[in-house]
Protein backbone atom coordinates (compact mmCIF):
# COMPACT_ATOMS: atom_id res chain seq x y z
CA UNK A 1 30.80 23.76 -7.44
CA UNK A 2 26.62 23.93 -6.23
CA UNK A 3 25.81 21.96 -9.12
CA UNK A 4 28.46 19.50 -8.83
CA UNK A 5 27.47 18.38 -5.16
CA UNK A 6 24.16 18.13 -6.21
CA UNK A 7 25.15 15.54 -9.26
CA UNK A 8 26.85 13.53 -6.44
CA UNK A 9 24.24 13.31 -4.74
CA UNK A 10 21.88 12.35 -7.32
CA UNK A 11 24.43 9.57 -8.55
CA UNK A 12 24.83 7.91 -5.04
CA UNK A 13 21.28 7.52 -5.15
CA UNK A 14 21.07 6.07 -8.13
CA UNK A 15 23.13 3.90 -7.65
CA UNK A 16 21.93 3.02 -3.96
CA UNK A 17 18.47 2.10 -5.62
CA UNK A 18 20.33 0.36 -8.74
CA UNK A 19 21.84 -1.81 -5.62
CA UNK A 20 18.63 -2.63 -3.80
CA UNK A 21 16.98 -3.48 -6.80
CA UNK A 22 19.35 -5.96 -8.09
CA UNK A 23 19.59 -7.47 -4.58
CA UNK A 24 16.01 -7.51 -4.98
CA UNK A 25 16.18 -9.55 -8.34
CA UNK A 26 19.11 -11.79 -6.88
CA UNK A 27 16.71 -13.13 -3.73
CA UNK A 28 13.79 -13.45 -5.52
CA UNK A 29 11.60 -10.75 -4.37
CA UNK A 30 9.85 -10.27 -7.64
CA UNK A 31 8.89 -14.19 -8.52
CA UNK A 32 5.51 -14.58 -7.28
CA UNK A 33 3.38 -11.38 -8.58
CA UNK A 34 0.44 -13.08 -8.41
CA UNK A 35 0.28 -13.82 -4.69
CA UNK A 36 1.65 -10.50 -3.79
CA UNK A 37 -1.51 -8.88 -5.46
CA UNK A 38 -3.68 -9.83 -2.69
CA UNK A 39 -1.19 -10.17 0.21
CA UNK A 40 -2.82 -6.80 1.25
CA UNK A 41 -6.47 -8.55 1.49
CA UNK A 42 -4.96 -11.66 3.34
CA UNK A 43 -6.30 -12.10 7.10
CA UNK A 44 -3.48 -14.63 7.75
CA UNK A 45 -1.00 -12.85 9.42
CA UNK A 46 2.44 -14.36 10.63
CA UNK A 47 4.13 -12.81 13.57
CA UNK A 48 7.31 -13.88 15.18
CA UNK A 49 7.56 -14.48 18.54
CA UNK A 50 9.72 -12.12 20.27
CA UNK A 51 13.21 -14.45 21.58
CA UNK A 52 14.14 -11.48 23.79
CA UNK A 53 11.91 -8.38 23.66
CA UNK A 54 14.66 -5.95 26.17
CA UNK A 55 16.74 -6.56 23.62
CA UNK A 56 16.82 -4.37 20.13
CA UNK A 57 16.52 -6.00 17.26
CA UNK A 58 19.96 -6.00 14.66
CA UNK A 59 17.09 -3.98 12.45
CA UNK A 60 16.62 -1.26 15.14
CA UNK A 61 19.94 -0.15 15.46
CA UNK A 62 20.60 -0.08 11.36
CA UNK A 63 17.19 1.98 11.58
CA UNK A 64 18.51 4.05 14.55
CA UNK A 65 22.02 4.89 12.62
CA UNK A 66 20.16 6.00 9.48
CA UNK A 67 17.96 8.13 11.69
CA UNK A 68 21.05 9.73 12.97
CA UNK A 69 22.61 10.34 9.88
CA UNK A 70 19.71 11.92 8.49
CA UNK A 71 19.39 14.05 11.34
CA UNK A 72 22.59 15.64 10.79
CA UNK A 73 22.25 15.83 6.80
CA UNK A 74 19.20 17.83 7.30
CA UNK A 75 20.71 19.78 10.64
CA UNK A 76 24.25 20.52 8.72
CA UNK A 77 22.89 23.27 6.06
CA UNK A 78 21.13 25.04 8.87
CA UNK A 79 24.50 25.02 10.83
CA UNK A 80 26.71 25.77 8.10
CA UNK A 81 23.85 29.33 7.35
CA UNK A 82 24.23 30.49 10.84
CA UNK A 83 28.08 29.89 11.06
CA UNK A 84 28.40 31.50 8.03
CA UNK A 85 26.28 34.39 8.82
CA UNK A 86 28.16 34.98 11.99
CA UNK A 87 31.13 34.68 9.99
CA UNK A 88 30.01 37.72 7.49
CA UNK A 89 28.39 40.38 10.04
């Protein structure tokens, strides 16, 4: 049962990566390698103005959620010890 969880795991993410790379492929993130070699050394920068800076981004609150989620995946085994502990003594 330990192991099996564990191949779930592995083949969600997999398969979350296989997802994001083919949407990667599929808007063309990958076509212009040779001007993405020295976007790093570029001083032109682009920034956005802000339409309504109170207001969170749609990006902030995906980022927020994820944060949350992760939160409680790595909070949940540390739970699930103690309850189980108290369970056994």
């Amino acid at each position: 049962m330990y192991f099996f969880i564990w191949i779930v795991l592995v083949a969600i993410s997999v398969l979350i990566g296989l997802a994001a790379f083919v949407w990667a492929i599929g808007t063309g993130q990958f076509t212009d390698q040779g001007r993405a070699r020295y976007l790093a050394l570029s001083e032109d920068v682009h920034l956005l103005p802000a339409v309504n800076p109170s207001k969170w981004p749609k990006e902030a609150y995906v980022l927020a959620f994820i944060g949350v989620v992760g939160l409680i995946v790595l909070l949940a085994p540390l739970v699930l010890t103690i309850w189980r502990m108290k369970g056994a003594g």
